[in-house]
C-alpha atoms as a PDB file:
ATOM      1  CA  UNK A   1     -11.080   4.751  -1.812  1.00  0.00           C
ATOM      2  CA  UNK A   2      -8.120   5.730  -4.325  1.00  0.00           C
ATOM      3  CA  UNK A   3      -7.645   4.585  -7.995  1.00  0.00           C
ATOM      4  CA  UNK A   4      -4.794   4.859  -9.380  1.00  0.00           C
ATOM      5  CA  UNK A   5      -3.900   4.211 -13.247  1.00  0.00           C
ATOM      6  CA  UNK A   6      -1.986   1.381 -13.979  1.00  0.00           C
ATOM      7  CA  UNK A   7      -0.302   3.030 -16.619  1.00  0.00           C
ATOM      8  CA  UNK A   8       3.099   0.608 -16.309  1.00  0.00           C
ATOM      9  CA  UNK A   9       1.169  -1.951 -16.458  1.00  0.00           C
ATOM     10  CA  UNK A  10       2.173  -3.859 -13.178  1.00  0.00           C
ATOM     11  CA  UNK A  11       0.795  -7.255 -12.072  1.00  0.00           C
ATOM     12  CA  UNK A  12      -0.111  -7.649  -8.339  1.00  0.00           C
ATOM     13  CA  UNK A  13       2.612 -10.272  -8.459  1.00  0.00           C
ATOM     14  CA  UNK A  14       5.136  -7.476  -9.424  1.00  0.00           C
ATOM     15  CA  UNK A  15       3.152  -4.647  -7.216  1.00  0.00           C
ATOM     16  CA  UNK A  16       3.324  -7.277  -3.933  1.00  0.00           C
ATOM     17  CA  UNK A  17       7.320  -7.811  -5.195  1.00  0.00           C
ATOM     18  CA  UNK A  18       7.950  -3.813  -5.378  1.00  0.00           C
ATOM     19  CA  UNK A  19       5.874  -3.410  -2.019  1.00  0.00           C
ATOM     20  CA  UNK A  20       7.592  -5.556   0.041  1.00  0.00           C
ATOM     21  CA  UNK A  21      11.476  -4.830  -1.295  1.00  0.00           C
ATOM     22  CA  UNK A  22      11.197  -0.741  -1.672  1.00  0.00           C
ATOM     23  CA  UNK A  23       7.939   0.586   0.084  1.00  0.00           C
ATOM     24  CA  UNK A  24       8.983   0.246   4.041  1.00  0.00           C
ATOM     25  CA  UNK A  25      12.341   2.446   3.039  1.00  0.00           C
ATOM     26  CA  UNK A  26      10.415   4.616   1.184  1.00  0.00           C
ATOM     27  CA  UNK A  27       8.396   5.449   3.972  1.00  0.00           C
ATOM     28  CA  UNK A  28      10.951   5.474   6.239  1.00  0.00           C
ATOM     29  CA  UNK A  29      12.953   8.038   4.668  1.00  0.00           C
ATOM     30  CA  UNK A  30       9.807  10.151   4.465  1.00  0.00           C
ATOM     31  CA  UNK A  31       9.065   9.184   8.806  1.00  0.00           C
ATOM     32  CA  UNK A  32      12.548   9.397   9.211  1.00  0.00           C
ATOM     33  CA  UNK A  33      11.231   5.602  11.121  1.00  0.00           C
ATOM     34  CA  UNK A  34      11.688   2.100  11.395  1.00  0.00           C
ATOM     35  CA  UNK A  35       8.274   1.384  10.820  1.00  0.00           C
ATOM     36  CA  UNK A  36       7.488  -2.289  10.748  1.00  0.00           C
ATOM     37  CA  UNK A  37       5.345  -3.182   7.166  1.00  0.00           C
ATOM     38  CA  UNK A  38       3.328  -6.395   6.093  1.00  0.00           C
ATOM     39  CA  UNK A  39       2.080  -7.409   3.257  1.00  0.00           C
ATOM     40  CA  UNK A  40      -0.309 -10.133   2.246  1.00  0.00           C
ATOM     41  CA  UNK A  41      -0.788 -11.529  -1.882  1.00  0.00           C
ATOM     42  CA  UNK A  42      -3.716 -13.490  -2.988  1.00  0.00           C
ATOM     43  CA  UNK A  43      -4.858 -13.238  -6.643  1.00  0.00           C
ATOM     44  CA  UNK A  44      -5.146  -9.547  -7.744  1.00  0.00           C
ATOM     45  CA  UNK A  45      -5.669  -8.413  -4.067  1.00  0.00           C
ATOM     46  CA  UNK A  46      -2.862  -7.341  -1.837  1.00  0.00           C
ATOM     47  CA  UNK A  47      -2.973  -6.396   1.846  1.00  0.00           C
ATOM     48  CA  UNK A  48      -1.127  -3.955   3.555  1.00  0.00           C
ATOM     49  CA  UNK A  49      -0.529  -3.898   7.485  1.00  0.00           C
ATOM     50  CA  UNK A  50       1.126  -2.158  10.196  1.00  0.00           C
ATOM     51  CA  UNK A  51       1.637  -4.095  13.013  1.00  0.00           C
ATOM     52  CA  UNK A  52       3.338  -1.708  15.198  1.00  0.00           C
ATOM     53  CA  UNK A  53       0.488   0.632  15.353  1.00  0.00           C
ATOM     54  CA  UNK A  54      -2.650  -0.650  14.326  1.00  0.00           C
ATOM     55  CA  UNK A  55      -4.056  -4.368  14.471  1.00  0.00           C
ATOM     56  CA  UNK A  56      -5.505  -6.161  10.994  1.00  0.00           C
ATOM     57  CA  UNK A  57      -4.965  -4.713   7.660  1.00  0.00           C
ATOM     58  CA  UNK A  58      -4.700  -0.962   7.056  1.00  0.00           C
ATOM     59  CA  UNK A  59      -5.312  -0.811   3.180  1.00  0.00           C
ATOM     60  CA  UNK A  60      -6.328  -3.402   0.560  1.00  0.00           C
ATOM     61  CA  UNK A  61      -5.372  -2.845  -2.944  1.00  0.00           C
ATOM     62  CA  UNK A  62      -7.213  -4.165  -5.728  1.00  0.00           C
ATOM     63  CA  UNK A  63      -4.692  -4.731  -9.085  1.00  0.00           C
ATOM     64  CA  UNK A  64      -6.430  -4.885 -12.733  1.00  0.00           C
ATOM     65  CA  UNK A  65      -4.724  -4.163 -16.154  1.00  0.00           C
ATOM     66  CA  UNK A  66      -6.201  -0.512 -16.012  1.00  0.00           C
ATOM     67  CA  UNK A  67      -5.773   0.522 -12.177  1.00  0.00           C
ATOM     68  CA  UNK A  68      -4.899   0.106  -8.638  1.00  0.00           C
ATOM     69  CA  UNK A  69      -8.053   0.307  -6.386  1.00  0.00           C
ATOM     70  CA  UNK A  70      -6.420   1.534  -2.748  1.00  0.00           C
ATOM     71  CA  UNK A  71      -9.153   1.201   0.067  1.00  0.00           C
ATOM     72  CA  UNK A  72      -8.576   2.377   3.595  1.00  0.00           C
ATOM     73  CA  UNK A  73     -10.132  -0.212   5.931  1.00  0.00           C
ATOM     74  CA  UNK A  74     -12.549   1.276   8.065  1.00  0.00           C
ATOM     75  CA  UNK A  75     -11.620  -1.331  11.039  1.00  0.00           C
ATOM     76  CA  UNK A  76      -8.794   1.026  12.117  1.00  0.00           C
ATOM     77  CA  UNK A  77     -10.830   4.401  13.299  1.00  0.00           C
ATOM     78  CA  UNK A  78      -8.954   4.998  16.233  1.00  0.00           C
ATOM     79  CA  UNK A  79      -5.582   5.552  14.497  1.00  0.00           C
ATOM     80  CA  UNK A  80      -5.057   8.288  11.812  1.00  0.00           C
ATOM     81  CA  UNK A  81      -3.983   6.268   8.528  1.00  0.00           C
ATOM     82  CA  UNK A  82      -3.906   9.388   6.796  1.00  0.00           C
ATOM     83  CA  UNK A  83      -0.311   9.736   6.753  1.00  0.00           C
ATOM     84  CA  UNK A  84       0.403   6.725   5.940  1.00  0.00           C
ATOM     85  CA  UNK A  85      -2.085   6.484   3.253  1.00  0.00           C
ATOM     86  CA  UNK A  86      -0.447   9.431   1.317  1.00  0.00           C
ATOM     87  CA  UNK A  87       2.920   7.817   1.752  1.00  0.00           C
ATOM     88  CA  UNK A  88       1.193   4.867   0.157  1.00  0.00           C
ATOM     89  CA  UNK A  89      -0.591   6.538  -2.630  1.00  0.00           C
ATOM     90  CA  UNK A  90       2.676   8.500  -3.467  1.00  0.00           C
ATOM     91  CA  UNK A  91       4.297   5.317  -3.969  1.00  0.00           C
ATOM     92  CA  UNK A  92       1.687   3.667  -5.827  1.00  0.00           C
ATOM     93  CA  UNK A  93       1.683   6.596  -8.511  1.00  0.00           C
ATOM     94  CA  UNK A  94       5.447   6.343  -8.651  1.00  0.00           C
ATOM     95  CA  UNK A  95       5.757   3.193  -9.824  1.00  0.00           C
ATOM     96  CA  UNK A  96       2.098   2.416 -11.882  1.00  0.00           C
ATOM     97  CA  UNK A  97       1.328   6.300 -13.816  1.00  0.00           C
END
């Protein structure tokens, strides 16, 4: 689990909005890929998936006023989210602190 301060402050309305128009090219320029990226929005909760590599959600973030909660589902062992994580958590702190 990651928190991250929600220093901006950003809804998850506006997190889910930046997500899905500027995260998969940020990403890709750091892959240098065309990695396919889903997102799912209810309430203050916002999934993020992969469905090119891994099956079910790969991260759930959790919005408040103060922070962004990032959680690593553990459903996904057999693929190494790591990299992807940090890509995620880079973004995340780019936008919110």
């Amino acid at each position: 689990m990651t928190t991250i301060k929600n220093v901006q402050p950003l809804s998850a309305e506006d997190l889910y909005d930046l997500l899905k128009k500027e995260f998969a090219a940020y990403a890709d320029s750091k892959m240098d890929s065309g990695l396919s990226i889903e997102y799912a929005h209810v309430h203050d909760i916002i999934n993020v998936s992969f469905p090119e590599v891994l099956e079910g959600n790969a991260f759930t973030i959790i919005v408040s006023d103060d922070e962004l909660t990032l959680e690593r589902n553990e459903e996904n062992v057999d693929y190494d989210t790591e990299l992807l994580e940090g890509y995620l958590v880079d973004f995340l702190k780019e936008k919110c602190e």
